[in-house]
N, C-alpha and C. Protein backbone atom coordinates (compact mmCIF):
# COMPACT_ATOMS: atom_id res chain seq x y z
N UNK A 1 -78.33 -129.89 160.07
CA UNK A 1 -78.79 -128.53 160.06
C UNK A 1 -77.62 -127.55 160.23
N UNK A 2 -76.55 -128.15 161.25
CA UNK A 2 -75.02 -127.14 161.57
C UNK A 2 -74.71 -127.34 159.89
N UNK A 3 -74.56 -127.85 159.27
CA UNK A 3 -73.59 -128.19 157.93
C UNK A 3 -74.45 -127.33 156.95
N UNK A 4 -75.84 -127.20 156.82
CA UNK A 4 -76.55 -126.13 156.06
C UNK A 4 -76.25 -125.10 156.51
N UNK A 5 -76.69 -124.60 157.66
CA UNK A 5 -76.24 -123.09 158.03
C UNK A 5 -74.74 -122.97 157.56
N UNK A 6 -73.76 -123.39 157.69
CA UNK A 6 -72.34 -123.32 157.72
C UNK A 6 -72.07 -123.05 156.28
N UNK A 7 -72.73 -123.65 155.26
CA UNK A 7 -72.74 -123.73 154.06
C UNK A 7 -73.25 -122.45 153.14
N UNK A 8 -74.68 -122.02 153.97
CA UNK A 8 -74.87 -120.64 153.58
C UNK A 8 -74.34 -119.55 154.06
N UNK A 9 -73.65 -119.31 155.34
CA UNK A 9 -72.76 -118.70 155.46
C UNK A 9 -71.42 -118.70 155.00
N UNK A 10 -71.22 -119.77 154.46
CA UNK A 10 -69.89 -119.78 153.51
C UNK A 10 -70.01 -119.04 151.90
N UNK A 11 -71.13 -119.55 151.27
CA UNK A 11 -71.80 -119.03 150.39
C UNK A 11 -71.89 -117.78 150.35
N UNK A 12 -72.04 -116.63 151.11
CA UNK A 12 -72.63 -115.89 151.36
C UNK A 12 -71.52 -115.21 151.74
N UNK A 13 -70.78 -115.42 152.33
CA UNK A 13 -69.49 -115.14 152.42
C UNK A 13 -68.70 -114.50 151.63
N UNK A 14 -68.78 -115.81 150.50
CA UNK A 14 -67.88 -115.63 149.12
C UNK A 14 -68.67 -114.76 148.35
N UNK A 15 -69.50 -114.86 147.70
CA UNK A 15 -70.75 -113.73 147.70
C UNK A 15 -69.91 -112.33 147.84
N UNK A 16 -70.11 -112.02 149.01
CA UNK A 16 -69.40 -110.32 149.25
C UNK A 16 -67.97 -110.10 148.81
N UNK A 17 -67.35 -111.22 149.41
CA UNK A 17 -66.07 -111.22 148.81
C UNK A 17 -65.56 -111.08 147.16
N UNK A 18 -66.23 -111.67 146.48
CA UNK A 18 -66.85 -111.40 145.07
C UNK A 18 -67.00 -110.03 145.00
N UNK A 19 -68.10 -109.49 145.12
CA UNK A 19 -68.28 -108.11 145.02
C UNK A 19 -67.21 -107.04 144.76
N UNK A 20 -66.44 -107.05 146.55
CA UNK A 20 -65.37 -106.19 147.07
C UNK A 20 -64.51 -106.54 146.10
N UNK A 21 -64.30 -107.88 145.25
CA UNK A 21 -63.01 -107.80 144.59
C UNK A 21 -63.00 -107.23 143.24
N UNK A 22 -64.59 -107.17 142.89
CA UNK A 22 -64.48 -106.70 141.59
C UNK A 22 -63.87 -105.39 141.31
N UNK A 23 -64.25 -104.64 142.46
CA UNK A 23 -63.64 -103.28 143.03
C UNK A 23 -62.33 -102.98 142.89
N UNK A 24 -61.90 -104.13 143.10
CA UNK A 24 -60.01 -103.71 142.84
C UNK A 24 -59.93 -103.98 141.28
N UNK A 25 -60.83 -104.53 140.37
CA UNK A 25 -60.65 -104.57 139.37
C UNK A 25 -60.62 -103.01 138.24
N UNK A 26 -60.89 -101.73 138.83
CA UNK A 26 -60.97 -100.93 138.87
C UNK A 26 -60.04 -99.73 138.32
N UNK A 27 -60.76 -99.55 136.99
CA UNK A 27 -59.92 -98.20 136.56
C UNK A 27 -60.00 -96.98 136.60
N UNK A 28 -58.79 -96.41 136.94
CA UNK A 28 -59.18 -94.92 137.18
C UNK A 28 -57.75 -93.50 136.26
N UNK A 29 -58.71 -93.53 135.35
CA UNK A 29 -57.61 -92.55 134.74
C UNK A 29 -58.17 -90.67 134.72
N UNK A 30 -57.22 -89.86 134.50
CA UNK A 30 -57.93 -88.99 134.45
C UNK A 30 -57.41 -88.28 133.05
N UNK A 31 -57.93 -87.71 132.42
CA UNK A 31 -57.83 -86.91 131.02
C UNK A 31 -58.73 -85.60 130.53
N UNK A 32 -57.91 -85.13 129.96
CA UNK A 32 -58.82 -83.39 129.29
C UNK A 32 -59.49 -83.94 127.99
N UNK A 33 -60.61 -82.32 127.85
CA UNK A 33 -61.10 -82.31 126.93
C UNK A 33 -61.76 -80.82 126.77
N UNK A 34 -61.18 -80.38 125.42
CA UNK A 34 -61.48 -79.03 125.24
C UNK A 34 -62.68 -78.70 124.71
N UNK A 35 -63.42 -77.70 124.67
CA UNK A 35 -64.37 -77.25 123.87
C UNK A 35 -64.52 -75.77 123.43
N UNK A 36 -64.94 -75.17 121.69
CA UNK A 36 -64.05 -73.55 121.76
C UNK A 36 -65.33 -73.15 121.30
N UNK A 37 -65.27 -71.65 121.69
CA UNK A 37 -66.65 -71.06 121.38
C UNK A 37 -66.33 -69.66 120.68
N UNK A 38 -66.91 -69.57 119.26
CA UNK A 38 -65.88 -68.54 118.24
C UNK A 38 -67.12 -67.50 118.78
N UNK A 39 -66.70 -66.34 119.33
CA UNK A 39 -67.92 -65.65 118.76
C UNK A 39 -66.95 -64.60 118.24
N UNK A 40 -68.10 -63.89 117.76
CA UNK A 40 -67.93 -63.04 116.51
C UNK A 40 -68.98 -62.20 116.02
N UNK A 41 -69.29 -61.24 116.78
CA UNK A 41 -70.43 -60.36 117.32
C UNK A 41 -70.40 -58.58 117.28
N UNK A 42 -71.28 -57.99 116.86
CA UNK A 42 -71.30 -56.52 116.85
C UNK A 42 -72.07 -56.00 118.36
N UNK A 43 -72.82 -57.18 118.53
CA UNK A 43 -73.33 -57.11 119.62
C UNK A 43 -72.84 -57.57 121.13
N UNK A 44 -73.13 -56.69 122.46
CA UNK A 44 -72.60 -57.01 123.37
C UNK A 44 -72.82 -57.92 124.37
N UNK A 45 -74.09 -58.84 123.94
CA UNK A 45 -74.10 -59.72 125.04
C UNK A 45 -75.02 -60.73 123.84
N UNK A 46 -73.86 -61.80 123.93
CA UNK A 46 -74.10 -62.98 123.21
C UNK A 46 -74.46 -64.72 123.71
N UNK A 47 -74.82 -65.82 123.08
CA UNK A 47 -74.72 -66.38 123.31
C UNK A 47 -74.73 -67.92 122.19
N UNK A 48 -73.71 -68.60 122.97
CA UNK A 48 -73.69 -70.34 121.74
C UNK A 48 -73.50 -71.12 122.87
N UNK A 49 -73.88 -72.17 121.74
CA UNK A 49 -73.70 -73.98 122.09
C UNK A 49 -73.57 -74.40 121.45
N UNK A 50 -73.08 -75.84 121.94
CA UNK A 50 -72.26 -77.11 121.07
C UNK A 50 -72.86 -77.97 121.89
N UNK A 51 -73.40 -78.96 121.59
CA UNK A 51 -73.40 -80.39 121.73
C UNK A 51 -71.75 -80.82 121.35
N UNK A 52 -71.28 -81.63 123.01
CA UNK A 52 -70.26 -82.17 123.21
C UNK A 52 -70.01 -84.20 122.78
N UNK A 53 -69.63 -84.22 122.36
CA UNK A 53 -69.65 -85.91 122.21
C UNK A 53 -68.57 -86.40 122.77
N UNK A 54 -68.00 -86.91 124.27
CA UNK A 54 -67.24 -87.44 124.99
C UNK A 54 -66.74 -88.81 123.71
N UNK A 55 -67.17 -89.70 123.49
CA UNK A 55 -67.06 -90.47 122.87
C UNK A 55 -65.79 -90.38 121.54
N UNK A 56 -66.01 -89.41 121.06
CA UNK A 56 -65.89 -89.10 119.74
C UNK A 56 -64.81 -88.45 120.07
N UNK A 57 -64.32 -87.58 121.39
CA UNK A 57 -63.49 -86.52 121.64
C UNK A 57 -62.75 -86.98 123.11
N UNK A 58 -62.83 -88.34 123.66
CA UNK A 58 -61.49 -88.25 124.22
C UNK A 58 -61.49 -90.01 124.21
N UNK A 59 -60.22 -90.65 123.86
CA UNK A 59 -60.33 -92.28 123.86
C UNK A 59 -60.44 -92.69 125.24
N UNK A 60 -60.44 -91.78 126.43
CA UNK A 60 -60.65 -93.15 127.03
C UNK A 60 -61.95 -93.06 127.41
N UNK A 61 -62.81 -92.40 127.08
CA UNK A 61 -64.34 -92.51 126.82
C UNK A 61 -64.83 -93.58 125.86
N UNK A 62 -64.43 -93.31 124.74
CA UNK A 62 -64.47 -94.55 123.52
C UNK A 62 -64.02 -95.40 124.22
N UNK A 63 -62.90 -95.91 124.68
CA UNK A 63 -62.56 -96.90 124.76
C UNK A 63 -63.23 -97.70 126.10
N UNK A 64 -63.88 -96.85 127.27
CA UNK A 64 -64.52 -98.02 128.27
C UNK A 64 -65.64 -97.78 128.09
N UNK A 65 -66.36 -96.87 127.66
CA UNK A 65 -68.28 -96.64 126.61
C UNK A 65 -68.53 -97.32 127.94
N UNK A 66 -69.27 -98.03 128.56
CA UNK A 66 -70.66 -98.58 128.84
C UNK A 66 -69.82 -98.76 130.63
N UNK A 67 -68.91 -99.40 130.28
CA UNK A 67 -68.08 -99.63 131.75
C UNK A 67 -67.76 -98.59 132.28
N UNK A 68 -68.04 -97.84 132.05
CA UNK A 68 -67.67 -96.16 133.34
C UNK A 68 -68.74 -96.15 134.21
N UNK A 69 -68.13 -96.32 135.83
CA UNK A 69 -68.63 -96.19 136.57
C UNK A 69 -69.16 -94.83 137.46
N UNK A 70 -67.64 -94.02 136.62
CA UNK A 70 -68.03 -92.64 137.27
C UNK A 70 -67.32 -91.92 136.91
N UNK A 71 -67.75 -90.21 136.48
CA UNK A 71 -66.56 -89.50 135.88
C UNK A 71 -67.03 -88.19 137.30
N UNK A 72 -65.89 -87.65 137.48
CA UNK A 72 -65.27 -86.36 138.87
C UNK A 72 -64.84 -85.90 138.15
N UNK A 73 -65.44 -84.30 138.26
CA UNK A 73 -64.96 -83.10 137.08
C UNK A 73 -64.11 -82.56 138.18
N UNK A 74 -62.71 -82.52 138.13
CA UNK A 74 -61.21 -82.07 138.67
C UNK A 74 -61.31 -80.48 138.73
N UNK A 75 -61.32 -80.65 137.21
CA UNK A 75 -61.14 -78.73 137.58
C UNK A 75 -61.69 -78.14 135.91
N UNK A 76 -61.94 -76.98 136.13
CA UNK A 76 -62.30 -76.07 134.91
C UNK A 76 -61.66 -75.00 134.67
N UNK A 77 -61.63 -74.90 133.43
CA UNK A 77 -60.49 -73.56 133.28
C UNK A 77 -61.14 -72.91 131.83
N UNK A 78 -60.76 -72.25 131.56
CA UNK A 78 -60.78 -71.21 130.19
C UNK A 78 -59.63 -70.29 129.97
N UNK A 79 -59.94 -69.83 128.63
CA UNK A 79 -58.83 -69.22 128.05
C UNK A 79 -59.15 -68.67 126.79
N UNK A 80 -58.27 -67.72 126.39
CA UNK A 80 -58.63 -67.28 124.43
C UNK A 80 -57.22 -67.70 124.06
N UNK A 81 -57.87 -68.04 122.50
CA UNK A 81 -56.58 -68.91 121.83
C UNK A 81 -56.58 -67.55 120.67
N UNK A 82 -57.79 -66.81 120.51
CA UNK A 82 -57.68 -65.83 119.38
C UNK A 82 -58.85 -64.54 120.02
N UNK A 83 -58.13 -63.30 119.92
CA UNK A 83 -58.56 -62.12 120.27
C UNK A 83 -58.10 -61.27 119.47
N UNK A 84 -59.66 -60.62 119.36
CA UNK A 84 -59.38 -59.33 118.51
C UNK A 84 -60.11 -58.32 118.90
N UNK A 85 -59.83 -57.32 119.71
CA UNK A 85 -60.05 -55.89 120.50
C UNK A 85 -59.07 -55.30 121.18
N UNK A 86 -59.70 -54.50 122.18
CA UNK A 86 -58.68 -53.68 122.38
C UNK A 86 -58.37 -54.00 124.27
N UNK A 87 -56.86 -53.53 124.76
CA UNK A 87 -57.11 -54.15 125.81
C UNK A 87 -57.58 -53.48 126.61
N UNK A 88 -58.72 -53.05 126.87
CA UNK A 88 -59.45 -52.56 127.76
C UNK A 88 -60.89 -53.09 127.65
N UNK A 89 -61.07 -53.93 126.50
CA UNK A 89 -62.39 -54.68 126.62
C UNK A 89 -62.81 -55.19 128.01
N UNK A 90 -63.74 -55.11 128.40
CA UNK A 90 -64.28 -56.13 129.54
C UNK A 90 -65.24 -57.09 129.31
N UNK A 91 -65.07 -58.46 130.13
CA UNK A 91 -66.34 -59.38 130.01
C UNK A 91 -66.82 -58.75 131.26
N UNK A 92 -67.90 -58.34 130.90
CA UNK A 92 -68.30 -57.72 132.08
C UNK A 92 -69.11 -59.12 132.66
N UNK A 93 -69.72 -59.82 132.17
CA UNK A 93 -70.24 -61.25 133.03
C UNK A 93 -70.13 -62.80 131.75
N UNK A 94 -70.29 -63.80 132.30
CA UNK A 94 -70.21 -64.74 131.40
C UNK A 94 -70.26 -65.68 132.10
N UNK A 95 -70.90 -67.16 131.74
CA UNK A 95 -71.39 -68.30 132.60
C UNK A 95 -70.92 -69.27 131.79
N UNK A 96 -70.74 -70.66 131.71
CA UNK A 96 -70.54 -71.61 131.40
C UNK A 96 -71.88 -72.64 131.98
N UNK A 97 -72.96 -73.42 130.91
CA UNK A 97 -73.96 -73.90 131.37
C UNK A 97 -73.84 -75.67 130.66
N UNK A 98 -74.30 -76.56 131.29
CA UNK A 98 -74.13 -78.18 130.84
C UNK A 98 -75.73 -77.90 130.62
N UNK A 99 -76.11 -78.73 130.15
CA UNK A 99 -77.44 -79.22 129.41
C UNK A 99 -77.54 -80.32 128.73
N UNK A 100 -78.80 -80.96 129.07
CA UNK A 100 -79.09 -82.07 127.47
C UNK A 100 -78.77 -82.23 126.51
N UNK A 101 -78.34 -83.09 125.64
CA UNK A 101 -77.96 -82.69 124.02
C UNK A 101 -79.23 -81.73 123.72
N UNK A 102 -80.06 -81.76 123.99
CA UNK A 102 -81.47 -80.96 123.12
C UNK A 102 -81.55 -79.45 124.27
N UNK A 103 -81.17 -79.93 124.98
CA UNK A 103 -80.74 -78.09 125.52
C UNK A 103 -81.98 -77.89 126.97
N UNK A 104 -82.45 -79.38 127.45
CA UNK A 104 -83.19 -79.19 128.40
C UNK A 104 -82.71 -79.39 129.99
N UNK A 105 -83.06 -78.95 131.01
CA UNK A 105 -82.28 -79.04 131.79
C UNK A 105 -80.97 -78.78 131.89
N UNK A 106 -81.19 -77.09 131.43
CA UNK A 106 -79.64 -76.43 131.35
C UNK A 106 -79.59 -75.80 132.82
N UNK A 107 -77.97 -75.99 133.07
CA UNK A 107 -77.46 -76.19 134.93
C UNK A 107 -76.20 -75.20 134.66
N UNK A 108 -75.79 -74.10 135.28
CA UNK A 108 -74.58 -73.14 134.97
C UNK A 108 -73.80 -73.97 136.24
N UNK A 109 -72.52 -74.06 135.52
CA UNK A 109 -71.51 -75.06 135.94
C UNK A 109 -70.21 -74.26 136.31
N UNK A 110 -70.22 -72.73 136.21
CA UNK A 110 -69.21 -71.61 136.19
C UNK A 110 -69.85 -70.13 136.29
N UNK A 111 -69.44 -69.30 136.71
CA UNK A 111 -69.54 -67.87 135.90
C UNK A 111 -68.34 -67.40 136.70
N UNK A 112 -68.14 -65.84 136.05
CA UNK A 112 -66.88 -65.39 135.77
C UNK A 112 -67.24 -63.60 135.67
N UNK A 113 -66.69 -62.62 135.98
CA UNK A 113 -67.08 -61.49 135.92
C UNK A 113 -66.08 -60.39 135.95
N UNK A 114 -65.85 -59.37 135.19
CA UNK A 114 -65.14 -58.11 135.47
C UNK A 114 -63.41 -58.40 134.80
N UNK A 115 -63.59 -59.39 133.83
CA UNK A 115 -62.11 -60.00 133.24
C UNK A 115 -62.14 -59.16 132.30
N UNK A 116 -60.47 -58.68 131.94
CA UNK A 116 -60.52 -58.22 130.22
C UNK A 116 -59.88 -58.94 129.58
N UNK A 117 -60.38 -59.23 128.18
CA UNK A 117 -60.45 -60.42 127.72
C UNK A 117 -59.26 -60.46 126.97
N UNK A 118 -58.43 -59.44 126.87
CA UNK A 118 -57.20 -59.50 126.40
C UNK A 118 -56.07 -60.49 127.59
N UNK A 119 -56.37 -60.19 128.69
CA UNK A 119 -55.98 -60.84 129.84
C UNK A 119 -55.86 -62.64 130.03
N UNK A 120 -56.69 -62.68 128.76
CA UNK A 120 -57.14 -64.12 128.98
C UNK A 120 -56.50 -65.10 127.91
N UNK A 121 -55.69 -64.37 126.92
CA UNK A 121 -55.48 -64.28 125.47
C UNK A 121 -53.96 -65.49 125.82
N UNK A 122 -54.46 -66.67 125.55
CA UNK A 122 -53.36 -67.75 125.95
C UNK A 122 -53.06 -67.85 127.57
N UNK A 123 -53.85 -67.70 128.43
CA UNK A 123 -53.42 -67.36 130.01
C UNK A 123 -54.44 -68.00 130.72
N UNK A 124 -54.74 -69.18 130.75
CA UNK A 124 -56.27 -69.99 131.16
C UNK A 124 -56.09 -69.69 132.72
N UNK A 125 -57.73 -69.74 133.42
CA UNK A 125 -57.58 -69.43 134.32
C UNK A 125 -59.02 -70.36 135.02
N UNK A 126 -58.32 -70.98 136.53
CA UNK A 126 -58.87 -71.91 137.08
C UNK A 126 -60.39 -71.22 137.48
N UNK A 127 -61.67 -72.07 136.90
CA UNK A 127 -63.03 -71.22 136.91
C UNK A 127 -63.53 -72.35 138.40
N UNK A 128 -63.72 -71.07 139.70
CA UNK A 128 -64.49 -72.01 140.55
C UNK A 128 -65.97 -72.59 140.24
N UNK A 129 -66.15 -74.06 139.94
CA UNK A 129 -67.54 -74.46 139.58
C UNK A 129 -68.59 -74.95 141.00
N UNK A 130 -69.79 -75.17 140.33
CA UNK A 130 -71.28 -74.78 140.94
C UNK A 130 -71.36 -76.32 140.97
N UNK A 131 -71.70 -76.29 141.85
CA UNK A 131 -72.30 -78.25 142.14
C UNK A 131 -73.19 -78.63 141.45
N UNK A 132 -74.33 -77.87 140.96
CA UNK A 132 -75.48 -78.36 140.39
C UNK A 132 -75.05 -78.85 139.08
N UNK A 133 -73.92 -77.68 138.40
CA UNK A 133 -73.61 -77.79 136.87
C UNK A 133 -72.56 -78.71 136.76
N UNK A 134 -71.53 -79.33 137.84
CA UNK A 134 -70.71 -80.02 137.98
C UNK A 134 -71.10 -81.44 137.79
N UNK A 135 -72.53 -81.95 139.15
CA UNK A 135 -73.49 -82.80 138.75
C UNK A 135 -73.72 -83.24 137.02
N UNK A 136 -74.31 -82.41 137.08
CA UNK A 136 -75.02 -82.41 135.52
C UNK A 136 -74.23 -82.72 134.53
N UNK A 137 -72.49 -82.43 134.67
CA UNK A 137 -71.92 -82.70 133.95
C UNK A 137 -71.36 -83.83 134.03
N UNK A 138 -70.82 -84.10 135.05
CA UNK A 138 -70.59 -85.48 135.74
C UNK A 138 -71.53 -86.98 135.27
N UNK A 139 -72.61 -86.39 135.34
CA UNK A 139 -74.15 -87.83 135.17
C UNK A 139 -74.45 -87.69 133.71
N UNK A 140 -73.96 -86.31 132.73
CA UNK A 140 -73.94 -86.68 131.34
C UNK A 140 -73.00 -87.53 130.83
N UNK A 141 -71.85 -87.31 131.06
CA UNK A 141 -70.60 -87.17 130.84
C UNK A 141 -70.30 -89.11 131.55
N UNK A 142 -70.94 -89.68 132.51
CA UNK A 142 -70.68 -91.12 132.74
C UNK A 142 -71.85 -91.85 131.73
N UNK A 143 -72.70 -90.98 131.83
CA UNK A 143 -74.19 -92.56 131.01
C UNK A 143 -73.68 -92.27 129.56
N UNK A 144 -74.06 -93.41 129.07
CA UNK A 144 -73.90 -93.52 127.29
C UNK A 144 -75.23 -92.92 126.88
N UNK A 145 -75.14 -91.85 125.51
CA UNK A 145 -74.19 -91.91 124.82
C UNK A 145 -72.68 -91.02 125.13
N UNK A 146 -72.99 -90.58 126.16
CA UNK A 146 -71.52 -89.26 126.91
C UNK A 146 -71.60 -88.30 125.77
N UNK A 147 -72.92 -88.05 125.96
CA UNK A 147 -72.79 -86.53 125.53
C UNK A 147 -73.95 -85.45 125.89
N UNK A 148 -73.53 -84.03 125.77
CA UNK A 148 -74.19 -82.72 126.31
C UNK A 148 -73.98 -81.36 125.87
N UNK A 149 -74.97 -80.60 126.07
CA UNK A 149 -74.46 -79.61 125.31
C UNK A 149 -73.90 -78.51 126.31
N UNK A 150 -72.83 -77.68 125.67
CA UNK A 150 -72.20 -76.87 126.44
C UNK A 150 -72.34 -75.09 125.94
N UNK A 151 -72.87 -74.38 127.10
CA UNK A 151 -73.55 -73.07 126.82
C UNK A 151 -72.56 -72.32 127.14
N UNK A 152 -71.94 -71.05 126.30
CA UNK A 152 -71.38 -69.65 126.99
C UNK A 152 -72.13 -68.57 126.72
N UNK A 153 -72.67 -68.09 127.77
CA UNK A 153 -73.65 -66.55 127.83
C UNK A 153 -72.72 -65.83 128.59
N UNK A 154 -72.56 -64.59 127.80
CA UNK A 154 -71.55 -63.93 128.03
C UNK A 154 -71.90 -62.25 127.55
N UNK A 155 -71.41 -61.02 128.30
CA UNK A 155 -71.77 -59.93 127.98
C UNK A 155 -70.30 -59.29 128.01
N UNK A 156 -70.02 -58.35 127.23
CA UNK A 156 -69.11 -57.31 127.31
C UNK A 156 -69.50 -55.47 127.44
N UNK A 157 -68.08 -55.07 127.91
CA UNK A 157 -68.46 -53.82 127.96
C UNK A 157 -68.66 -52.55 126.29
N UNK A 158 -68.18 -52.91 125.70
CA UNK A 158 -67.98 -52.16 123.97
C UNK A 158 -67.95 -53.85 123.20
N UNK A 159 -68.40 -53.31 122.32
CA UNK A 159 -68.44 -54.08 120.89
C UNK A 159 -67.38 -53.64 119.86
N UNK A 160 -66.95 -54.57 118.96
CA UNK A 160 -67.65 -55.70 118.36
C UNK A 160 -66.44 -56.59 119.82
N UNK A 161 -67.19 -57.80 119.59
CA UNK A 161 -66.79 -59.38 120.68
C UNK A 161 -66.51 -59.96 119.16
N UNK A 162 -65.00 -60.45 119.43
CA UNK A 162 -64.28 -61.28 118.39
C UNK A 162 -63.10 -61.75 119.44
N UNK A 163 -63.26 -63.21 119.54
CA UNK A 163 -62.58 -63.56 119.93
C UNK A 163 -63.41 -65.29 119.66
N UNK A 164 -61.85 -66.04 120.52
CA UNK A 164 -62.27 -68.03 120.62
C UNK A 164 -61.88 -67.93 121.92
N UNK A 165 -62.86 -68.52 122.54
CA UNK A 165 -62.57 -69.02 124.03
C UNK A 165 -62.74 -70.64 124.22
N UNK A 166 -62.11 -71.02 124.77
CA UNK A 166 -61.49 -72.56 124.92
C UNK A 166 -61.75 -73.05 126.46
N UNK A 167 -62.47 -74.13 126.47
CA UNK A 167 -62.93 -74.54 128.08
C UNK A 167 -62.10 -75.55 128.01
N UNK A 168 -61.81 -75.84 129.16
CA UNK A 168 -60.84 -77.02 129.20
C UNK A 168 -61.65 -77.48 130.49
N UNK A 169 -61.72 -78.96 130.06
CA UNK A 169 -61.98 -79.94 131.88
C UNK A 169 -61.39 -80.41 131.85
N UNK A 170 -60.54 -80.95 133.45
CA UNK A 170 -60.28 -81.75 133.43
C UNK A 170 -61.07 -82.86 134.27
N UNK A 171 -60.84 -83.98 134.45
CA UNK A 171 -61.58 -84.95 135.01
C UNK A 171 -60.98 -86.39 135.19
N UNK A 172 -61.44 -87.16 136.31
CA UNK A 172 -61.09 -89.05 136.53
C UNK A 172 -62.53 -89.45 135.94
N UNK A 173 -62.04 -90.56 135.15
CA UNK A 173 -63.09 -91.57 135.43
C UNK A 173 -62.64 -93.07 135.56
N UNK A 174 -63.29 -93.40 136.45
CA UNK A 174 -63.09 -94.60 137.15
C UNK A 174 -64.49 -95.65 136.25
N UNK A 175 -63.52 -97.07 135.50
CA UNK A 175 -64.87 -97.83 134.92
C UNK A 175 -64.24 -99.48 135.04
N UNK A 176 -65.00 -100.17 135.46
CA UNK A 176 -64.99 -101.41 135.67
C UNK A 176 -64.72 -102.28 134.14
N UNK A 177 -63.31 -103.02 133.69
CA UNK A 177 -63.74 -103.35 132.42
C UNK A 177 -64.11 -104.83 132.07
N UNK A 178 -64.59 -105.11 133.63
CA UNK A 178 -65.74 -106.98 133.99
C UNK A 178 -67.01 -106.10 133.57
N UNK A 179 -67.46 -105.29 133.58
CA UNK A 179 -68.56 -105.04 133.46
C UNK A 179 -69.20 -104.98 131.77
């Protein structure tokens, strides 16, 4: 009976030990990925989306697909790569929102207020994000297929809004490639 017990505690043992080691088997890289939003508007308070495809738009998404255990959104930023007004335009408000590919369970992951957008024109600037939209982006952004759609609602002070604004994340993801 000592030699059974001894045996399943050995068992059982190795068992956890197993586990914990798969753990060191463990990758963790971190990498960007941009997304640009042209508007091009007479009107002063606009809004678009894109469905994002992680997959398609950064390799080391493609490359561990199913084995990602977890992606941590680092930091967020924005910027204009192309502006056309004057510099006294204002964004007077503007949000950054994650959502479903189909646009349900949309979560604002940023907003931003009182910038002129000439200011912004190649000059990215670190956007403090919202836990809920961080989440949301995070739990799209690890399950397959790694993808979501990405919202900018945004108002200015004068028209016309012509400009490209460029989101940048950065992010780790950590993925097991035993799995």
């Amino acid at each position: 009976m000592k030699k059974f017990l001894l045996i399943i505690g050995l068992a059982g043992l190795t068992m956890a030990s197993l586990v914990s080691c798969e753990d060191l088997l463990d990758v963790e890289e971190t990498f960007t990925f941009e997304h640009e939003f042209t508007v091009n508007t007479n009107q002063t308070t606009f809004s678009s989306s894109d469905v994002v495809d992680l997959s398609a738009s950064s390799d080391v998404i493609g490359e561990y697909g199913s084995k990602i255990k977890e992606i941590r959104v680092e930091q967020l930023e924005i910027r204009l790569n192309r502006f056309n007004g004057s510099e006294t335009q204002l964004l007077e408000s503007a949000s950054i929102a994650i959502a479903e590919p189909d646009g349900a369970a949309q979560s604002t992951i940023a907003e931003m207020d009182n910038l002129f957008l000439h200011a912004l024109l190649n000059s990215p600037i670190v956007l403090q994000t919202e836990k809920s939209g961080r989440d949301s982006l995070e739990e799209l952004a690890t399950s397959p297929p790694h993808r979501f759609r990405m919202y900018l609602h945004a108002s200015v002070d004068e028209g016309p809004a012509d400009f490209t604004a460029v989101v940048k994340v950065t992010a780790t993801m950590v993925a097991n490639p035993l799995n």
